[in-house]
PDB file of N, CA and C in Angstrom:
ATOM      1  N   UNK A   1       0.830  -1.184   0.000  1.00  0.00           N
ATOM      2  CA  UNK A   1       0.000   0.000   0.000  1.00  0.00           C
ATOM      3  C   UNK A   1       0.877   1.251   0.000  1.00  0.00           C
ATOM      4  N   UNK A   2       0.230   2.271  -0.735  1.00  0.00           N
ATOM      5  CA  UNK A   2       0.687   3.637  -0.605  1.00  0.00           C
ATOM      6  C   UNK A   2       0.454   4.169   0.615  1.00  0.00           C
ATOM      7  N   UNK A   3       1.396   4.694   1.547  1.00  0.00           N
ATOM      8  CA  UNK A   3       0.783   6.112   2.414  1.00  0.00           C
ATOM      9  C   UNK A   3      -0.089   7.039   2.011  1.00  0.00           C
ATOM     10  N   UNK A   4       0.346   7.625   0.660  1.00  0.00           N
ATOM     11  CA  UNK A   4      -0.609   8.862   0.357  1.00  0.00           C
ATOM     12  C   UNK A   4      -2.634   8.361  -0.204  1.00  0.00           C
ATOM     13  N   UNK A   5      -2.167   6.954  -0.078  1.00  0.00           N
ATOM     14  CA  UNK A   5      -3.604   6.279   0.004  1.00  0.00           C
ATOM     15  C   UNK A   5      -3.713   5.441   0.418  1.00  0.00           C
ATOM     16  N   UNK A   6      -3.906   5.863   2.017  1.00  0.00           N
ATOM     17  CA  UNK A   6      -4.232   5.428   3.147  1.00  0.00           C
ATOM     18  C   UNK A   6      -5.381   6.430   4.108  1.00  0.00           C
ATOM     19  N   UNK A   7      -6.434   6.406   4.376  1.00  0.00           N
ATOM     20  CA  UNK A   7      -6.880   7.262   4.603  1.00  0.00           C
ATOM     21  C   UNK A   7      -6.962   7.174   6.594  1.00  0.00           C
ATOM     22  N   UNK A   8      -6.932   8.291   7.045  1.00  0.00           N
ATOM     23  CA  UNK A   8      -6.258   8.135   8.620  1.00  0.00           C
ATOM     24  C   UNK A   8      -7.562   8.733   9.010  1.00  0.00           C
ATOM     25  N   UNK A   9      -7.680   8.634  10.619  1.00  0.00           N
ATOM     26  CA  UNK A   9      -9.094   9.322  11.242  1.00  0.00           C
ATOM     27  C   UNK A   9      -8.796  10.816  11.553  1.00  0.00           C
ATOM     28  N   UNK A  10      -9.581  11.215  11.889  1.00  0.00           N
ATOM     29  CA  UNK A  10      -9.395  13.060  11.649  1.00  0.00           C
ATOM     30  C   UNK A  10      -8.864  13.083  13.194  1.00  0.00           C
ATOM     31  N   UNK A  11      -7.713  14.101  13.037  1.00  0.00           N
ATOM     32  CA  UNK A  11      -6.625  14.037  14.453  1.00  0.00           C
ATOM     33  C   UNK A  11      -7.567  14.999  15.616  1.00  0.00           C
ATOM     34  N   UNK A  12      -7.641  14.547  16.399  1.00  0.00           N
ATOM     35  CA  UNK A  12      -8.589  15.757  17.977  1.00  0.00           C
ATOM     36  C   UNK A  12      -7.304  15.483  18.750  1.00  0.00           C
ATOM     37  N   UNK A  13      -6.920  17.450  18.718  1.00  0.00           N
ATOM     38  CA  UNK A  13      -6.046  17.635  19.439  1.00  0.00           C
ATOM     39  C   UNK A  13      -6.342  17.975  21.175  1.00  0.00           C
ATOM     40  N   UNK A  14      -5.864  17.432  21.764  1.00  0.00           N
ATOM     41  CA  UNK A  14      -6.545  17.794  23.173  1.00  0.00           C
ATOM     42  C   UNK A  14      -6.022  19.264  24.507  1.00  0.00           C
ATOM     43  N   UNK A  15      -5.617  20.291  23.350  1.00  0.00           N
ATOM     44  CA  UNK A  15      -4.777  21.197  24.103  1.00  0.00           C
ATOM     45  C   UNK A  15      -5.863  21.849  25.431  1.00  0.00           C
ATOM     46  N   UNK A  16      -6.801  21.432  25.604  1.00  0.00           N
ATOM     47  CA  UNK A  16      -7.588  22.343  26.216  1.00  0.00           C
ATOM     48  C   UNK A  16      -7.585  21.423  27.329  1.00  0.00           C
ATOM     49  N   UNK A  17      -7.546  20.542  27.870  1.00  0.00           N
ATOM     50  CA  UNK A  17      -7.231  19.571  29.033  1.00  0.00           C
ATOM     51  C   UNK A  17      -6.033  19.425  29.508  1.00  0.00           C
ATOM     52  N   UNK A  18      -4.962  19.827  29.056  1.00  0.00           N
ATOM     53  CA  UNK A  18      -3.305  19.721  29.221  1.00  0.00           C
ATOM     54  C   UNK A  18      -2.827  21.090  29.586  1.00  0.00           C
ATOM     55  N   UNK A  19      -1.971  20.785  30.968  1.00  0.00           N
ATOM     56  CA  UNK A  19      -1.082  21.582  31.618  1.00  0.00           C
ATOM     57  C   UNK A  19       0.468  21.152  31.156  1.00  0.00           C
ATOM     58  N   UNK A  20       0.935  22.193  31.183  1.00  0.00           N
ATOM     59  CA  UNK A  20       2.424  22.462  30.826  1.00  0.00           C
ATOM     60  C   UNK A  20       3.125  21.268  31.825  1.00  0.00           C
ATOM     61  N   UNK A  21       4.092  20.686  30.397  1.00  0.00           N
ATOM     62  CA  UNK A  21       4.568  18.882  30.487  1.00  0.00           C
ATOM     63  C   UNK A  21       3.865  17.653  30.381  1.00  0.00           C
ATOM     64  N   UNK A  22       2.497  17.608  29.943  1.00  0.00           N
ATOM     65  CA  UNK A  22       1.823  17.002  30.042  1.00  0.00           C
ATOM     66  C   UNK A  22       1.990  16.746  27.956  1.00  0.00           C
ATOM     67  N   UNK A  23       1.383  15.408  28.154  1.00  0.00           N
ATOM     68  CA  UNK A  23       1.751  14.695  26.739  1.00  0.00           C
ATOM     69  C   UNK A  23       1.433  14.118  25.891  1.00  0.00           C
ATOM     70  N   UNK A  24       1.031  13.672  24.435  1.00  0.00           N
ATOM     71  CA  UNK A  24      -0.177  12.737  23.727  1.00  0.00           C
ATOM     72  C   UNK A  24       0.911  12.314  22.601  1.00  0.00           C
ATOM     73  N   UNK A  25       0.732  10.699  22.230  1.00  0.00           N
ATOM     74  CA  UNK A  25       1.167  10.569  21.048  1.00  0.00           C
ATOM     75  C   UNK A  25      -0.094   9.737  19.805  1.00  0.00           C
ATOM     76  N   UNK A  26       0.536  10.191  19.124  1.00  0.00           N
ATOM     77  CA  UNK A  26      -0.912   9.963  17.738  1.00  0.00           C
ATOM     78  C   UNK A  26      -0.144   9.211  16.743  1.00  0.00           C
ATOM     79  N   UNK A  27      -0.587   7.834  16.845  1.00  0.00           N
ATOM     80  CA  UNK A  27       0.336   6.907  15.366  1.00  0.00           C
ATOM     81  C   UNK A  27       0.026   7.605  14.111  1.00  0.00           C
ATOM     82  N   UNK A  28       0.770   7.617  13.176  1.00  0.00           N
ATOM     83  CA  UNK A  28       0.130   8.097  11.963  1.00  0.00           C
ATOM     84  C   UNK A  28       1.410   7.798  10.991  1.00  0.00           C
ATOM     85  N   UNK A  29       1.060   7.602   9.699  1.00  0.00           N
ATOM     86  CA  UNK A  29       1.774   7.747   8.930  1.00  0.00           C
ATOM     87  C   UNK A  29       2.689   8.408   7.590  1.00  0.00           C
ATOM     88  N   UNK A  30       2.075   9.859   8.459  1.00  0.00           N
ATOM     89  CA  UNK A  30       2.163  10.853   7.978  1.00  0.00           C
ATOM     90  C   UNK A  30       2.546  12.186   8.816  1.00  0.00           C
ATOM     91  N   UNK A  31       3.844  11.899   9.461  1.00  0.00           N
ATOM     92  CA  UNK A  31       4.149  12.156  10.727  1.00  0.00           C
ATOM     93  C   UNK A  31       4.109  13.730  10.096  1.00  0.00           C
ATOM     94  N   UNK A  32       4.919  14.241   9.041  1.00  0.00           N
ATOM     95  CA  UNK A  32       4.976  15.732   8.884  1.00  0.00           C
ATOM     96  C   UNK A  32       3.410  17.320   8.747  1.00  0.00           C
ATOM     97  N   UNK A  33       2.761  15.979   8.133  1.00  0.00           N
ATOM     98  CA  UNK A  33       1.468  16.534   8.246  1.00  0.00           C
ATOM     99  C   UNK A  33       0.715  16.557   9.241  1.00  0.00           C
ATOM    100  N   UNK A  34       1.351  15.567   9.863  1.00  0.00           N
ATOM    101  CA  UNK A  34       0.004  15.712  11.393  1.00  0.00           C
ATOM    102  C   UNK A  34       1.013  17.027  12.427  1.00  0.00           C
ATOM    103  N   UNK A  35       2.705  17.114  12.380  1.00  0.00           N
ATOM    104  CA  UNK A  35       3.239  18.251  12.818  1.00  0.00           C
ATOM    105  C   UNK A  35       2.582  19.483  12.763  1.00  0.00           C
ATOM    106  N   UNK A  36       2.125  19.804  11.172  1.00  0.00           N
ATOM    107  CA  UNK A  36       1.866  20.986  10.695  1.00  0.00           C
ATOM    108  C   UNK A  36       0.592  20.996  11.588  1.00  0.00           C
ATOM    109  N   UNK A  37      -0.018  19.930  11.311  1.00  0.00           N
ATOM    110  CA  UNK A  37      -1.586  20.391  12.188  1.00  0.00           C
ATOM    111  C   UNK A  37      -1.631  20.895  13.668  1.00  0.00           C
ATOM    112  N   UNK A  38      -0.994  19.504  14.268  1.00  0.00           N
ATOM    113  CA  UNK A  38      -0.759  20.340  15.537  1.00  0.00           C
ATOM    114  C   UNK A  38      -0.207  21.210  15.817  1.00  0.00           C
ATOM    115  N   UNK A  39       0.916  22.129  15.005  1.00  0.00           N
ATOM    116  CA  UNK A  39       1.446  23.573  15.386  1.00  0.00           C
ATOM    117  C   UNK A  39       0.497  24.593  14.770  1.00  0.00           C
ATOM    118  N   UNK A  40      -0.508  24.400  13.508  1.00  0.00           N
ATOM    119  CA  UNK A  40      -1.964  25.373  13.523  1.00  0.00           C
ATOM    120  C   UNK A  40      -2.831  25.320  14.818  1.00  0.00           C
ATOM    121  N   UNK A  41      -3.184  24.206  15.124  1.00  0.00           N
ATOM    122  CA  UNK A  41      -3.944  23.663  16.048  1.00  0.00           C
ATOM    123  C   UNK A  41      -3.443  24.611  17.514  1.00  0.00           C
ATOM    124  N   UNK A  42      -2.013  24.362  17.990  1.00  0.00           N
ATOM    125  CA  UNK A  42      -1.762  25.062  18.695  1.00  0.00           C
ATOM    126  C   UNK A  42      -1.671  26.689  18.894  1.00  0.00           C
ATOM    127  N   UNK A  43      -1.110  27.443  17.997  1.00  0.00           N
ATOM    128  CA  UNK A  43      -1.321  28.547  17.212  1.00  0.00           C
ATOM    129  C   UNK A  43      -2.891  29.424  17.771  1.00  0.00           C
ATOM    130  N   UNK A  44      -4.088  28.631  17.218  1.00  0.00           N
ATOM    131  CA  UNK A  44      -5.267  28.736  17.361  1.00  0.00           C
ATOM    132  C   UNK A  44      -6.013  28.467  18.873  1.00  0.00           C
ATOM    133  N   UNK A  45      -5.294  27.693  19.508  1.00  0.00           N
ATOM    134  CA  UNK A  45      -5.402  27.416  21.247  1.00  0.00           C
ATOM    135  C   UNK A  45      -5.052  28.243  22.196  1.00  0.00           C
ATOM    136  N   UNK A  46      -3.179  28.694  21.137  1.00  0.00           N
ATOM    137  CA  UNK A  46      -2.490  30.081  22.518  1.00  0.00           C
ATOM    138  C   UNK A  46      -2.041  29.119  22.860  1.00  0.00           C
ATOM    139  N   UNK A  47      -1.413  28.046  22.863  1.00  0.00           N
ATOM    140  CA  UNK A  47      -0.297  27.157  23.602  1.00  0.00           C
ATOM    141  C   UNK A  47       0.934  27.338  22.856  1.00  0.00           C
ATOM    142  N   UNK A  48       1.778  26.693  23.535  1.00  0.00           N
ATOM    143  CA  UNK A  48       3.426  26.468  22.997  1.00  0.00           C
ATOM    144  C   UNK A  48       3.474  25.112  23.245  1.00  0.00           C
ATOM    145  N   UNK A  49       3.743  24.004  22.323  1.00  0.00           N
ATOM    146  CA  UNK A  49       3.893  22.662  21.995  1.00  0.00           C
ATOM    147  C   UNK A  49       5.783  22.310  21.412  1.00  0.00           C
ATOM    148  N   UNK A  50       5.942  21.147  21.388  1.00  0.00           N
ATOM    149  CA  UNK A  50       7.098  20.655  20.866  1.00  0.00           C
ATOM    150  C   UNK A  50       6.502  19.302  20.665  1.00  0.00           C
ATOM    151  N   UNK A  51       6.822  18.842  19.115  1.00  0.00           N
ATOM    152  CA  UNK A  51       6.409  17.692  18.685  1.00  0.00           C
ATOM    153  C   UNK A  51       7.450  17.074  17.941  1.00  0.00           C
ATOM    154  N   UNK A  52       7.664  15.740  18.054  1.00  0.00           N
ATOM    155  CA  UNK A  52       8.620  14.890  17.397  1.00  0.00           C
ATOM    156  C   UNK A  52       8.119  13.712  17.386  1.00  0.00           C
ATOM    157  N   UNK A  53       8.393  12.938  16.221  1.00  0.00           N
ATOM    158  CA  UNK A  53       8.453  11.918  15.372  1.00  0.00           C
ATOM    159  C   UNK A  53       9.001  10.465  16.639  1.00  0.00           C
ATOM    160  N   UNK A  54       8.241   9.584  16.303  1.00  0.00           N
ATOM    161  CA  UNK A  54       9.105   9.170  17.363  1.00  0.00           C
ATOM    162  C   UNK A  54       7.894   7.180  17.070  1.00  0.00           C
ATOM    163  N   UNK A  55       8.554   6.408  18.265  1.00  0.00           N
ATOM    164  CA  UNK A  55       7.567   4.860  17.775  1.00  0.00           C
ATOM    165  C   UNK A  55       7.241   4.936  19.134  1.00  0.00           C
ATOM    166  N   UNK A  56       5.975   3.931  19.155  1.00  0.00           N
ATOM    167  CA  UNK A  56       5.603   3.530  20.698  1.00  0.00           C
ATOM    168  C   UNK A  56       4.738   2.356  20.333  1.00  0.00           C
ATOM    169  N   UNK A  57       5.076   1.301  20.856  1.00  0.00           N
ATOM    170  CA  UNK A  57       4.720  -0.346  20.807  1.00  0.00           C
ATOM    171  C   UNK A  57       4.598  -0.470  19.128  1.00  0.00           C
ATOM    172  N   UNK A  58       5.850  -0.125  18.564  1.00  0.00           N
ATOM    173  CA  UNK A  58       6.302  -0.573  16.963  1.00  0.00           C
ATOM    174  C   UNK A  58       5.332   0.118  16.476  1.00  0.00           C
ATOM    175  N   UNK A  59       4.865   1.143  16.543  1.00  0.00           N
ATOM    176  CA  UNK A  59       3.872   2.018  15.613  1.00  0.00           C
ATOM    177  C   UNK A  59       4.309   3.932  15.541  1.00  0.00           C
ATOM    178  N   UNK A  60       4.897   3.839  14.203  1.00  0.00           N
ATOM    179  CA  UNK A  60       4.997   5.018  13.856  1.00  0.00           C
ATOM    180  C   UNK A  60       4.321   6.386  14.894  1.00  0.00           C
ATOM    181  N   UNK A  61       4.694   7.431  14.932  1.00  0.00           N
ATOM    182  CA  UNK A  61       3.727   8.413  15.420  1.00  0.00           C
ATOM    183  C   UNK A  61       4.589   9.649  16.000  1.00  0.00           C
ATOM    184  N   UNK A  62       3.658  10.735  16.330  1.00  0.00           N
ATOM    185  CA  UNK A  62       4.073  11.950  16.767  1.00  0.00           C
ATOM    186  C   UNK A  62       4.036  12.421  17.846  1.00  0.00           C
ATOM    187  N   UNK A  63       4.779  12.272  18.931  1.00  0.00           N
ATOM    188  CA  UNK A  63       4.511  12.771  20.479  1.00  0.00           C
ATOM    189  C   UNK A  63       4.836  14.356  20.664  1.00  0.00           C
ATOM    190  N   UNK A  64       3.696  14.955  21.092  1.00  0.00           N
ATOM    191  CA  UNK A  64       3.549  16.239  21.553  1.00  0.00           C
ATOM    192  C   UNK A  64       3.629  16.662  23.126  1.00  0.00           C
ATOM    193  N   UNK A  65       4.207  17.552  23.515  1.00  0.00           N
ATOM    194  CA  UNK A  65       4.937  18.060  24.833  1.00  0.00           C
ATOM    195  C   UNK A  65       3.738  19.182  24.786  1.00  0.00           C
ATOM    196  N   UNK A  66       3.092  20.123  25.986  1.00  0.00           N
ATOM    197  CA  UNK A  66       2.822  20.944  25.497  1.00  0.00           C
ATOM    198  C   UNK A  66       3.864  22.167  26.967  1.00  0.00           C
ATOM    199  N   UNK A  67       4.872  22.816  26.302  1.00  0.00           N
ATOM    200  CA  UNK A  67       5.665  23.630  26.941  1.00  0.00           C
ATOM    201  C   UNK A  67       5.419  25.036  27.615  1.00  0.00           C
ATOM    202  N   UNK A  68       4.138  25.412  27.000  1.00  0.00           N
ATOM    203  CA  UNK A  68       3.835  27.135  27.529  1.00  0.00           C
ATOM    204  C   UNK A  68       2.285  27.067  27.340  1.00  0.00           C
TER     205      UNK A  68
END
Protein backbone atom coordinates (compact mmCIF):
# COMPACT_ATOMS: atom_id res chain seq x y z
CA UNK A 1 0.00 0.00 0.00
CA UNK A 2 0.69 3.64 -0.61
CA UNK A 3 0.78 6.11 2.41
CA UNK A 4 -0.61 8.86 0.36
CA UNK A 5 -3.60 6.28 0.00
CA UNK A 6 -4.23 5.43 3.15
CA UNK A 7 -6.88 7.26 4.60
CA UNK A 8 -6.26 8.13 8.62
CA UNK A 9 -9.09 9.32 11.24
CA UNK A 10 -9.39 13.06 11.65
CA UNK A 11 -6.63 14.04 14.45
CA UNK A 12 -8.59 15.76 17.98
CA UNK A 13 -6.05 17.63 19.44
CA UNK A 14 -6.55 17.79 23.17
CA UNK A 15 -4.78 21.20 24.10
CA UNK A 16 -7.59 22.34 26.22
CA UNK A 17 -7.23 19.57 29.03
CA UNK A 18 -3.31 19.72 29.22
CA UNK A 19 -1.08 21.58 31.62
CA UNK A 20 2.42 22.46 30.83
CA UNK A 21 4.57 18.88 30.49
CA UNK A 22 1.82 17.00 30.04
CA UNK A 23 1.75 14.69 26.74
CA UNK A 24 -0.18 12.74 23.73
CA UNK A 25 1.17 10.57 21.05
CA UNK A 26 -0.91 9.96 17.74
CA UNK A 27 0.34 6.91 15.37
CA UNK A 28 0.13 8.10 11.96
CA UNK A 29 1.77 7.75 8.93
CA UNK A 30 2.16 10.85 7.98
CA UNK A 31 4.15 12.16 10.73
CA UNK A 32 4.98 15.73 8.88
CA UNK A 33 1.47 16.53 8.25
CA UNK A 34 0.00 15.71 11.39
CA UNK A 35 3.24 18.25 12.82
CA UNK A 36 1.87 20.99 10.70
CA UNK A 37 -1.59 20.39 12.19
CA UNK A 38 -0.76 20.34 15.54
CA UNK A 39 1.45 23.57 15.39
CA UNK A 40 -1.96 25.37 13.52
CA UNK A 41 -3.94 23.66 16.05
CA UNK A 42 -1.76 25.06 18.69
CA UNK A 43 -1.32 28.55 17.21
CA UNK A 44 -5.27 28.74 17.36
CA UNK A 45 -5.40 27.42 21.25
CA UNK A 46 -2.49 30.08 22.52
CA UNK A 47 -0.30 27.16 23.60
CA UNK A 48 3.43 26.47 23.00
CA UNK A 49 3.89 22.66 22.00
CA UNK A 50 7.10 20.66 20.87
CA UNK A 51 6.41 17.69 18.68
CA UNK A 52 8.62 14.89 17.40
CA UNK A 53 8.45 11.92 15.37
CA UNK A 54 9.10 9.17 17.36
CA UNK A 55 7.57 4.86 17.77
CA UNK A 56 5.60 3.53 20.70
CA UNK A 57 4.72 -0.35 20.81
CA UNK A 58 6.30 -0.57 16.96
CA UNK A 59 3.87 2.02 15.61
CA UNK A 60 5.00 5.02 13.86
CA UNK A 61 3.73 8.41 15.42
CA UNK A 62 4.07 11.95 16.77
CA UNK A 63 4.51 12.77 20.48
CA UNK A 64 3.55 16.24 21.55
CA UNK A 65 4.94 18.06 24.83
CA UNK A 66 2.82 20.94 25.50
CA UNK A 67 5.66 23.63 26.94
CA UNK A 68 3.83 27.14 27.53
Amino acid sequence: MIPSQILEPEWVLPFEGMQVGDSFFIPTLRPSELIYSIDCGAKRAKVRVKSYVTTKDNQIGVRTWRIG
